[in-house]
Each structure stands twice: as C-alpha cells, then as structure tokens.
PDB file of N, CA and C in Angstrom:
ATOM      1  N   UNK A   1       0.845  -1.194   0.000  1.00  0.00           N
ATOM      2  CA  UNK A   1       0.000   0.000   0.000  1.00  0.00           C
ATOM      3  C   UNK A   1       0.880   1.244   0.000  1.00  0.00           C
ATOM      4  N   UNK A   2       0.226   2.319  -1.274  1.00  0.00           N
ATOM      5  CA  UNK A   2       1.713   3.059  -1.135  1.00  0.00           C
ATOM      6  C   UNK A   2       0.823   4.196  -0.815  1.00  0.00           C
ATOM      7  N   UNK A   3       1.868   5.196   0.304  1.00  0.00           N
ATOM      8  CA  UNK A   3       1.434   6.280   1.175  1.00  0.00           C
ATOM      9  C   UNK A   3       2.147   7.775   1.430  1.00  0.00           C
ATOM     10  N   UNK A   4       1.812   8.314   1.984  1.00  0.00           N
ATOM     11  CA  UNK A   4       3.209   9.966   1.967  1.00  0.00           C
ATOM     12  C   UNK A   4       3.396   9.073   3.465  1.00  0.00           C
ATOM     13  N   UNK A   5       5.153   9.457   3.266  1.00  0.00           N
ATOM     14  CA  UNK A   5       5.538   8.882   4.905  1.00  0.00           C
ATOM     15  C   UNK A   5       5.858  10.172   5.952  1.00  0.00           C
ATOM     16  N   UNK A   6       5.564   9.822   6.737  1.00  0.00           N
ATOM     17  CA  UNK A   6       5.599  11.192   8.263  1.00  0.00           C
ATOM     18  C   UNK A   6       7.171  10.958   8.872  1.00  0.00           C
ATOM     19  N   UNK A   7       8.049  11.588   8.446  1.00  0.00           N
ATOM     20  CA  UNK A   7       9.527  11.080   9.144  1.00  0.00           C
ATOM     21  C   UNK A   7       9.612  11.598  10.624  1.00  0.00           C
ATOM     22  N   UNK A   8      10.905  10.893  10.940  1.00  0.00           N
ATOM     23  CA  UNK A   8      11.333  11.329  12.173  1.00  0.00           C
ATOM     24  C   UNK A   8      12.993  11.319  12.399  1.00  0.00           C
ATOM     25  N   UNK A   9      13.365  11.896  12.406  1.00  0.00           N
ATOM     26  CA  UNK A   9      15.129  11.960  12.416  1.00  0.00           C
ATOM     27  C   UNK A   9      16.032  10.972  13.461  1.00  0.00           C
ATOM     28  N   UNK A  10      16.757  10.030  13.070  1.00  0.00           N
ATOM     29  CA  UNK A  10      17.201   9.166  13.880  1.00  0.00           C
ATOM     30  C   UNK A  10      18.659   8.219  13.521  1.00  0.00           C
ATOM     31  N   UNK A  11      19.113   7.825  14.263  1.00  0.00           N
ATOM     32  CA  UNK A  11      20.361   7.218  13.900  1.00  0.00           C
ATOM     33  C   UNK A  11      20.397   5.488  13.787  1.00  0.00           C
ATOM     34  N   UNK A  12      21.007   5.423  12.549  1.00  0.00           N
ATOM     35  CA  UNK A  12      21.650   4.409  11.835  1.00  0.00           C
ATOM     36  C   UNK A  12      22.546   3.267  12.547  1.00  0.00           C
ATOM     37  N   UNK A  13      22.455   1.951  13.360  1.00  0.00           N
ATOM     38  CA  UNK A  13      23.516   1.757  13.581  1.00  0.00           C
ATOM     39  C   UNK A  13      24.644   2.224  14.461  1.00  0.00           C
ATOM     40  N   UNK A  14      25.416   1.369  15.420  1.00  0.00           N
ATOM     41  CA  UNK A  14      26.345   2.140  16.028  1.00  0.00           C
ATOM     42  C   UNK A  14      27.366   3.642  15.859  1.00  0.00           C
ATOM     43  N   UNK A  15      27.289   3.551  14.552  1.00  0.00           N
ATOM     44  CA  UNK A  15      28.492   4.513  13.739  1.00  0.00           C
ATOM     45  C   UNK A  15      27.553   6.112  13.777  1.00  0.00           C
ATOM     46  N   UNK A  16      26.420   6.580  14.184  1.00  0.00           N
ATOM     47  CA  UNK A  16      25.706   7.341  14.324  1.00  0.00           C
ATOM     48  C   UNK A  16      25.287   7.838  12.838  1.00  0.00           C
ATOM     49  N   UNK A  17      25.176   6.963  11.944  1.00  0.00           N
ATOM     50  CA  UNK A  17      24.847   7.870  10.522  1.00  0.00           C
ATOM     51  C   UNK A  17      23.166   7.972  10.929  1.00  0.00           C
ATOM     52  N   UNK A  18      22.828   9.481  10.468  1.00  0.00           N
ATOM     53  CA  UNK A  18      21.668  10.203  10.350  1.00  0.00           C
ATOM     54  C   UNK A  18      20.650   9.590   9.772  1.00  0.00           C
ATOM     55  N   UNK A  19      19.347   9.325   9.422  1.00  0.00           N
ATOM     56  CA  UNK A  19      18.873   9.123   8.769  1.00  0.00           C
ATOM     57  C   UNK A  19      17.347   9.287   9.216  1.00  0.00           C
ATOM     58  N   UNK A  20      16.281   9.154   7.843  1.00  0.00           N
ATOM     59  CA  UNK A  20      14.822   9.903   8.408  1.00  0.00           C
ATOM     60  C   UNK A  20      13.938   8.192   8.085  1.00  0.00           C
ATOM     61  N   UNK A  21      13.126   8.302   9.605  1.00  0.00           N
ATOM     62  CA  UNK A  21      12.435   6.874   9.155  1.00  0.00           C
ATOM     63  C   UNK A  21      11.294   7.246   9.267  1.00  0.00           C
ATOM     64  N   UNK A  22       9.965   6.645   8.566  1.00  0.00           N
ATOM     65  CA  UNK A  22       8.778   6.803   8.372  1.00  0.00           C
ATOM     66  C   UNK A  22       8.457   6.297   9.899  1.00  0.00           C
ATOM     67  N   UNK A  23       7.152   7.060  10.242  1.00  0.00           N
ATOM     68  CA  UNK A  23       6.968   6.866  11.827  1.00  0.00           C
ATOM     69  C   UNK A  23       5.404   6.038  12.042  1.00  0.00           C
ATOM     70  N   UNK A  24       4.954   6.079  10.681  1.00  0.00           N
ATOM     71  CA  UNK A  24       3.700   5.398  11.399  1.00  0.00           C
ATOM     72  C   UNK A  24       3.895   3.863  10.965  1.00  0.00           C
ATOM     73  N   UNK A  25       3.062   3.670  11.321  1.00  0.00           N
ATOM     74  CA  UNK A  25       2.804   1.982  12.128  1.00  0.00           C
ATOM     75  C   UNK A  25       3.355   0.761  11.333  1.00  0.00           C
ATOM     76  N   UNK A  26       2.713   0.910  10.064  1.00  0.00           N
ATOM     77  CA  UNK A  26       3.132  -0.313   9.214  1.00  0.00           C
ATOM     78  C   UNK A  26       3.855   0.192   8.852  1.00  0.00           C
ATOM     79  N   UNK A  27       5.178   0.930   8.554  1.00  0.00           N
ATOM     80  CA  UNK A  27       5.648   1.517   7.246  1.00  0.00           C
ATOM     81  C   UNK A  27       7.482   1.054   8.130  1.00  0.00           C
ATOM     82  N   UNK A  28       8.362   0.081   7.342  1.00  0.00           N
ATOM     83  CA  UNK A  28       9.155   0.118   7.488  1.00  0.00           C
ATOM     84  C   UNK A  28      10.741   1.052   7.009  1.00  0.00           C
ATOM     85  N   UNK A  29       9.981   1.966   6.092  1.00  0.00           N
ATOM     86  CA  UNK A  29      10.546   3.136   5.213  1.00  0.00           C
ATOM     87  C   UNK A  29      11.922   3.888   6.014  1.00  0.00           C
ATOM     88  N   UNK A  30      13.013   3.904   5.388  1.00  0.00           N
ATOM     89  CA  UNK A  30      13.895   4.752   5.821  1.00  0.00           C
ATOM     90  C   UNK A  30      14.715   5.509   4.773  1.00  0.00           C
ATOM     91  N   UNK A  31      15.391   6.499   4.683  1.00  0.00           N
ATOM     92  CA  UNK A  31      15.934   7.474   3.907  1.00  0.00           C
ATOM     93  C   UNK A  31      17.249   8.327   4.830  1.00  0.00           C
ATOM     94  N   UNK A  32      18.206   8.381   3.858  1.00  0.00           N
ATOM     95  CA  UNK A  32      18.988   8.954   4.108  1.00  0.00           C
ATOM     96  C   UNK A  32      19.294  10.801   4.232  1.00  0.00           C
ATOM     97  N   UNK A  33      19.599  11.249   4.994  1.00  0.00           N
ATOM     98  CA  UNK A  33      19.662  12.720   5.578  1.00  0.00           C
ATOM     99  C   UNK A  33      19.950  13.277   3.922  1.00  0.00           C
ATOM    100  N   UNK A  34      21.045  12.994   3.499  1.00  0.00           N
ATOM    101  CA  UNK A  34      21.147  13.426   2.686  1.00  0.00           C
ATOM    102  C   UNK A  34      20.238  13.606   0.695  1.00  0.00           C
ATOM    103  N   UNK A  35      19.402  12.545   1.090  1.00  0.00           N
ATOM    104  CA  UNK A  35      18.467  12.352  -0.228  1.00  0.00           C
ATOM    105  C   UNK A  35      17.028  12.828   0.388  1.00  0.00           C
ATOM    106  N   UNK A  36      16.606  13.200   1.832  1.00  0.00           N
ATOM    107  CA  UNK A  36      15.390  13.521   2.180  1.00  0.00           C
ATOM    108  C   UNK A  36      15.005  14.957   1.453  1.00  0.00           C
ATOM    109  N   UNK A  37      15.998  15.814   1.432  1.00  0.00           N
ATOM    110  CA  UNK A  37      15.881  16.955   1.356  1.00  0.00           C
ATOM    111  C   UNK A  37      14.881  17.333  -0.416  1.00  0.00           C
ATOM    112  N   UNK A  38      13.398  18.286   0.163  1.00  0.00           N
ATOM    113  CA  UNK A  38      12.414  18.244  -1.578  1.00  0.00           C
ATOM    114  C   UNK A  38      11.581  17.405  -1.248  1.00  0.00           C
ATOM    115  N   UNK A  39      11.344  16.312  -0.460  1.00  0.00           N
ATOM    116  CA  UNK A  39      10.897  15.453  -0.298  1.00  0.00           C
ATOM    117  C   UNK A  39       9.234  15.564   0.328  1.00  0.00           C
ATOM    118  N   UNK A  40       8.454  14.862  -0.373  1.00  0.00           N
ATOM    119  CA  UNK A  40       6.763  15.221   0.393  1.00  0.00           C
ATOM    120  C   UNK A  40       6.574  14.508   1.640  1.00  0.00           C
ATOM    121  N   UNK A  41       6.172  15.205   2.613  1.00  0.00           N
ATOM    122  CA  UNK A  41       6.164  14.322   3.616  1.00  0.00           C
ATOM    123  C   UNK A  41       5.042  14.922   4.548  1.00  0.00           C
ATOM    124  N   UNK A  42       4.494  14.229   5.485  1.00  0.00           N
ATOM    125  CA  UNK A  42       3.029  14.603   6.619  1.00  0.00           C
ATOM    126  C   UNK A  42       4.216  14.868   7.615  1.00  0.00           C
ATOM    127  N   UNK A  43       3.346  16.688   7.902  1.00  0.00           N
ATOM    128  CA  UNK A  43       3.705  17.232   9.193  1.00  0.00           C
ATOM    129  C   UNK A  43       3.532  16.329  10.709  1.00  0.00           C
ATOM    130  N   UNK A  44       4.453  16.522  11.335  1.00  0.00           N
ATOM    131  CA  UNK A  44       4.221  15.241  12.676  1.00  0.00           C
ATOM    132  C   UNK A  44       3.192  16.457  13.280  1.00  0.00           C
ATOM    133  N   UNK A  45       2.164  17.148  13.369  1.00  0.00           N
ATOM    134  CA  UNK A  45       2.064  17.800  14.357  1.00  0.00           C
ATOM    135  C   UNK A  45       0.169  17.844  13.335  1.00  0.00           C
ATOM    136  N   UNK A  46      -0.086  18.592  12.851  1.00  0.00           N
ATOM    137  CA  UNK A  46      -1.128  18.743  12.053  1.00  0.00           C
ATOM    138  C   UNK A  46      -1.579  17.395  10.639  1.00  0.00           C
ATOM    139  N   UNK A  47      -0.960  16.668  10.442  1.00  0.00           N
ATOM    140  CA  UNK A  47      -0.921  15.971   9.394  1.00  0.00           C
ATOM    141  C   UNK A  47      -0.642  16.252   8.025  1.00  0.00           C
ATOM    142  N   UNK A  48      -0.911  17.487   7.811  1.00  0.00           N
ATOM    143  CA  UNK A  48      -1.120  18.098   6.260  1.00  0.00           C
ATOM    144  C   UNK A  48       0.068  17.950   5.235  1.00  0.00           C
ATOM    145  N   UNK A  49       0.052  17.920   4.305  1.00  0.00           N
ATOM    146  CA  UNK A  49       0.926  17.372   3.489  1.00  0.00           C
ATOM    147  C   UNK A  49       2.576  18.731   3.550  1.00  0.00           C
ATOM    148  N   UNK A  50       3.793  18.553   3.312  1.00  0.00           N
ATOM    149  CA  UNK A  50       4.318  19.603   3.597  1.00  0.00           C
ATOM    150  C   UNK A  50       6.059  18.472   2.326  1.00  0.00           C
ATOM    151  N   UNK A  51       6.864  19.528   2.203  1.00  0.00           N
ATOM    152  CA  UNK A  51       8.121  19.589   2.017  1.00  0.00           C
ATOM    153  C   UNK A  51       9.191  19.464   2.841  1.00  0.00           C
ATOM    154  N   UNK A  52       9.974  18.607   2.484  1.00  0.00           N
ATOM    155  CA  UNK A  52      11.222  18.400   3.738  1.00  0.00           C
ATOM    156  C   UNK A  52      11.815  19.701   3.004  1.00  0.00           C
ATOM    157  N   UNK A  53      12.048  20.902   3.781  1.00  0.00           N
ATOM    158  CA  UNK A  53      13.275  21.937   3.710  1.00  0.00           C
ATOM    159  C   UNK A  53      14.670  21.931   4.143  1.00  0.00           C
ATOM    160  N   UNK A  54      15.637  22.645   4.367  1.00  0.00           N
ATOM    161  CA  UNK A  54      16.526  23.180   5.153  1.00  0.00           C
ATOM    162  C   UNK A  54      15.824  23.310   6.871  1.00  0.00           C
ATOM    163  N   UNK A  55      14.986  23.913   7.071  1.00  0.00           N
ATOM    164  CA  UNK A  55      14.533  24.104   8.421  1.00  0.00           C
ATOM    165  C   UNK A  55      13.671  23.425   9.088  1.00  0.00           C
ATOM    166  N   UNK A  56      13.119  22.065   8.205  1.00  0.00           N
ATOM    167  CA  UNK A  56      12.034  21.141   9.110  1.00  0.00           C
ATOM    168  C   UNK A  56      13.274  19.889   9.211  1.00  0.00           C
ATOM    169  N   UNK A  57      14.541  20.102   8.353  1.00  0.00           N
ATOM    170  CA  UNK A  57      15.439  18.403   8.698  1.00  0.00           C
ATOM    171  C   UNK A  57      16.203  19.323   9.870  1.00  0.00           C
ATOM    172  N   UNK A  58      16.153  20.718  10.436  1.00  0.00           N
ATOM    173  CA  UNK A  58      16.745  20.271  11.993  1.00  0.00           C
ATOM    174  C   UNK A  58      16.034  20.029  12.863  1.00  0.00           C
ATOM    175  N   UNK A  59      14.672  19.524  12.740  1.00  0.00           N
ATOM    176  CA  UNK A  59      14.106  19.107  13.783  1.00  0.00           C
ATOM    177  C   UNK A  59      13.818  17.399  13.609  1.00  0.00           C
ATOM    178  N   UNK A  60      13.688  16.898  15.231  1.00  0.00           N
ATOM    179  CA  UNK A  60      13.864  15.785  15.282  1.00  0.00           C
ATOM    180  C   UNK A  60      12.507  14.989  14.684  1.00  0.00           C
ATOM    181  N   UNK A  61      11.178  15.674  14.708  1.00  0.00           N
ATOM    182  CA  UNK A  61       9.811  15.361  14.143  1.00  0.00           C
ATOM    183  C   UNK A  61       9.488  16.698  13.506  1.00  0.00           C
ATOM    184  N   UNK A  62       9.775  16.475  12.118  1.00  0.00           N
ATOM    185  CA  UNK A  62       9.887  17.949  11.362  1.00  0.00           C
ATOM    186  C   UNK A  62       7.774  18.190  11.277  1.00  0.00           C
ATOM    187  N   UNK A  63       7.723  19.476  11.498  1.00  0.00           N
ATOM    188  CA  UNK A  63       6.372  19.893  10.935  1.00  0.00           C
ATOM    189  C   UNK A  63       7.047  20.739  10.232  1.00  0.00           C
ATOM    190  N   UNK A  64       5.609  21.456   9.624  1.00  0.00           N
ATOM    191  CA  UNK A  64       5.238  22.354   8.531  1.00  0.00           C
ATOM    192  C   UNK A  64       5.214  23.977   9.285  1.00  0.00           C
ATOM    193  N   UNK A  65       5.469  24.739   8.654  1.00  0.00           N
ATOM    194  CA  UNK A  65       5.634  26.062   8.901  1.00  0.00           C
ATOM    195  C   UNK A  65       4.485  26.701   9.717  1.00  0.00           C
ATOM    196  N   UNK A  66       3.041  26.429   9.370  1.00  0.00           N
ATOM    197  CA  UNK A  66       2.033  26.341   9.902  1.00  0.00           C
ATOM    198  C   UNK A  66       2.233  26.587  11.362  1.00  0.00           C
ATOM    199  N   UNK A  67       2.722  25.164  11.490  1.00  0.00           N
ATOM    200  CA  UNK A  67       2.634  24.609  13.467  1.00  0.00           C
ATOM    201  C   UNK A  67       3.381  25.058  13.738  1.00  0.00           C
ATOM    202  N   UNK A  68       4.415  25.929  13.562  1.00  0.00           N
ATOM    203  CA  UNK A  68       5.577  26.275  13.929  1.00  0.00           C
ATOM    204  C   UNK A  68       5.516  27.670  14.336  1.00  0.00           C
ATOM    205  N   UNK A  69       5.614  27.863  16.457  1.00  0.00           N
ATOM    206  CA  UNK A  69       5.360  28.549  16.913  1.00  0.00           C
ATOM    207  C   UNK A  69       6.550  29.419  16.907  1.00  0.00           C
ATOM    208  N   UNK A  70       6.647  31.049  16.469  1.00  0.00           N
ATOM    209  CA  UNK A  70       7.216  31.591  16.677  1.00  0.00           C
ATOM    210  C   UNK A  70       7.576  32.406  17.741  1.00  0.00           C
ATOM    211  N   UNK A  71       8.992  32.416  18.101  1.00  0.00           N
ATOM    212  CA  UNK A  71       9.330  33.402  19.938  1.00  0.00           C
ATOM    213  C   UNK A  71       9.171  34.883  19.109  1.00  0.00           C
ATOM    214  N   UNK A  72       9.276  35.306  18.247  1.00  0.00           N
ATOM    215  CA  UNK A  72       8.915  36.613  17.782  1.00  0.00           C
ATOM    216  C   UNK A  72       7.657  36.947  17.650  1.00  0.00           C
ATOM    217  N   UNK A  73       7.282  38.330  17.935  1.00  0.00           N
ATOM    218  CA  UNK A  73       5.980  38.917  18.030  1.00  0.00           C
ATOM    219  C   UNK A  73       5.314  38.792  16.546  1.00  0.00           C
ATOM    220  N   UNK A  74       4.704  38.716  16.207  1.00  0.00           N
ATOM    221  CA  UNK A  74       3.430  38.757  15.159  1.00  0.00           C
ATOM    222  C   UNK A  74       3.573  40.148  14.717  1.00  0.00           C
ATOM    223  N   UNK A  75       3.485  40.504  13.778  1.00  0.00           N
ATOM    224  CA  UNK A  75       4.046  41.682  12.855  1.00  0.00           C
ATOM    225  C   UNK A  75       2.495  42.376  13.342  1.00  0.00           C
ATOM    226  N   UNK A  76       1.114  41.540  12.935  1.00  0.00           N
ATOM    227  CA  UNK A  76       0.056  42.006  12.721  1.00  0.00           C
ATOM    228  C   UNK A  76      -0.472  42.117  13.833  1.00  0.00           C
ATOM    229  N   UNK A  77       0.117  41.785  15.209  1.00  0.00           N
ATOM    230  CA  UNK A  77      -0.592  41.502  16.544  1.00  0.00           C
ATOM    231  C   UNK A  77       0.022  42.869  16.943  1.00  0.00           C
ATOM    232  N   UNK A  78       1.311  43.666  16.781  1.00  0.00           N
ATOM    233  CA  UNK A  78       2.779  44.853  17.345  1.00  0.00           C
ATOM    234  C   UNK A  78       1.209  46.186  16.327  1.00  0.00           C
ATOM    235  N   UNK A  79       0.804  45.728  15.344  1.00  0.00           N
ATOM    236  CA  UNK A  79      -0.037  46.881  14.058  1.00  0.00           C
ATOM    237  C   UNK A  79      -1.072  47.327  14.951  1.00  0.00           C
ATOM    238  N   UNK A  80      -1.781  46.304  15.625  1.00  0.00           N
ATOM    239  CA  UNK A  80      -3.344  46.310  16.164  1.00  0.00           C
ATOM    240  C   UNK A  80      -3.006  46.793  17.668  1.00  0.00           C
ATOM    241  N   UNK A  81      -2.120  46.405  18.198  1.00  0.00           N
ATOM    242  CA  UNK A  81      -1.625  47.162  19.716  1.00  0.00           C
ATOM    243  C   UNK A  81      -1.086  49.006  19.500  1.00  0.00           C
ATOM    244  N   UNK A  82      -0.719  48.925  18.185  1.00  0.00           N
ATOM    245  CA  UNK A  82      -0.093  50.569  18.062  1.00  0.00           C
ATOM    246  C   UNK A  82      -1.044  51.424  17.558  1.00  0.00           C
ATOM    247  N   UNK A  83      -2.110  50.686  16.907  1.00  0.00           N
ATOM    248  CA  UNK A  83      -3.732  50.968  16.318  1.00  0.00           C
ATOM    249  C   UNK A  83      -4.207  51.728  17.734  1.00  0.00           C
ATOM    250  N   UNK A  84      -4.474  50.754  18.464  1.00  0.00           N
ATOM    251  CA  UNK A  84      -5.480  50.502  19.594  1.00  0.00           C
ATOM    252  C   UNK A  84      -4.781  52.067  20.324  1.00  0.00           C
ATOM    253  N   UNK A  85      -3.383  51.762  20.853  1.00  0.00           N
ATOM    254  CA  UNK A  85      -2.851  53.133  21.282  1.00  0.00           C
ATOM    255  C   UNK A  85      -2.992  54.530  20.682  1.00  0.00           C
ATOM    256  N   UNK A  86      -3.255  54.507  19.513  1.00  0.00           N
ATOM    257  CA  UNK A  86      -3.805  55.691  18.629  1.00  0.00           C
ATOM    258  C   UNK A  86      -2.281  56.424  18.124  1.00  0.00           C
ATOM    259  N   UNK A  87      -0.959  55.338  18.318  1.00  0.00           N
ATOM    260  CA  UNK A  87       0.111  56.029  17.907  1.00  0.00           C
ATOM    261  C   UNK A  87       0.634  56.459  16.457  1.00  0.00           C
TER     262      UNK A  87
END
C-alpha cells in the first residue's frame, strides 16, 4: 500500500549515521539525511501534506511552517496594539 511517509530523524547503527524513518505503524521506510531533502512528507504535528526543507530536517519530528510557533511577536498583533494606542 503506497502512502506519503511522516519522518522522524534518527540514527543508523552504532556509527551514528543520520537518517529519516517513516513513523507510522506499518511503514518500514527509511531514507537517508542526505536524499530527504524536496521530499513530500506529513507534518508530525497537524498531518497536512508539507516539504522536507533546510529548516524542518533540523528538527527531530519535522512539521510544517504552519505549526511552527514563533518566539517573535506577530508583525500584525505589534499593528493592532499601536492601532489601539492611537500612535
């Protein structure tokens, strides 16, 4: 049964080589760090379909940009507070 696989970042063997393995249930799927990258894959967090980037292979259960809470203020949340102040 063929499916989009949901990775998870993990090591290879004693020798620590990298590699991304499909995380759900039946799926014995694994891929190498280096060929994941472009790759379609389900966000671990929302499900929705997403791209392996540069910035979801440093995480250990990559999501999608979406779920991805930012420590910086909201551009549009800093607009509506300087609104509200009448500045």
């Amino acid at each position: 049964m063929k499916h989009i696989h949901r990775y998870q970042r993990g090591k290879l063997g004693n020798n620590g080589y990298i590699i991304y393995k499909c995380n759900l249930p039946t799926c014995n799927h694994y891929i190498s760090k280096d060929l994941v990258s472009g790759k379609l894959c389900l966000c671990n967090r929302c499900g929705d379909e997403m791209i392996m980037d540069r910035e979801a292979m440093t995480l250990a259960k990559p999501h999608c940009k979406d779920c991805t809470i930012s420590k910086k203020p909201k551009l549009g949340k800093l607009k509506n507070v300087i609104e509200e102040l009448g500045i």
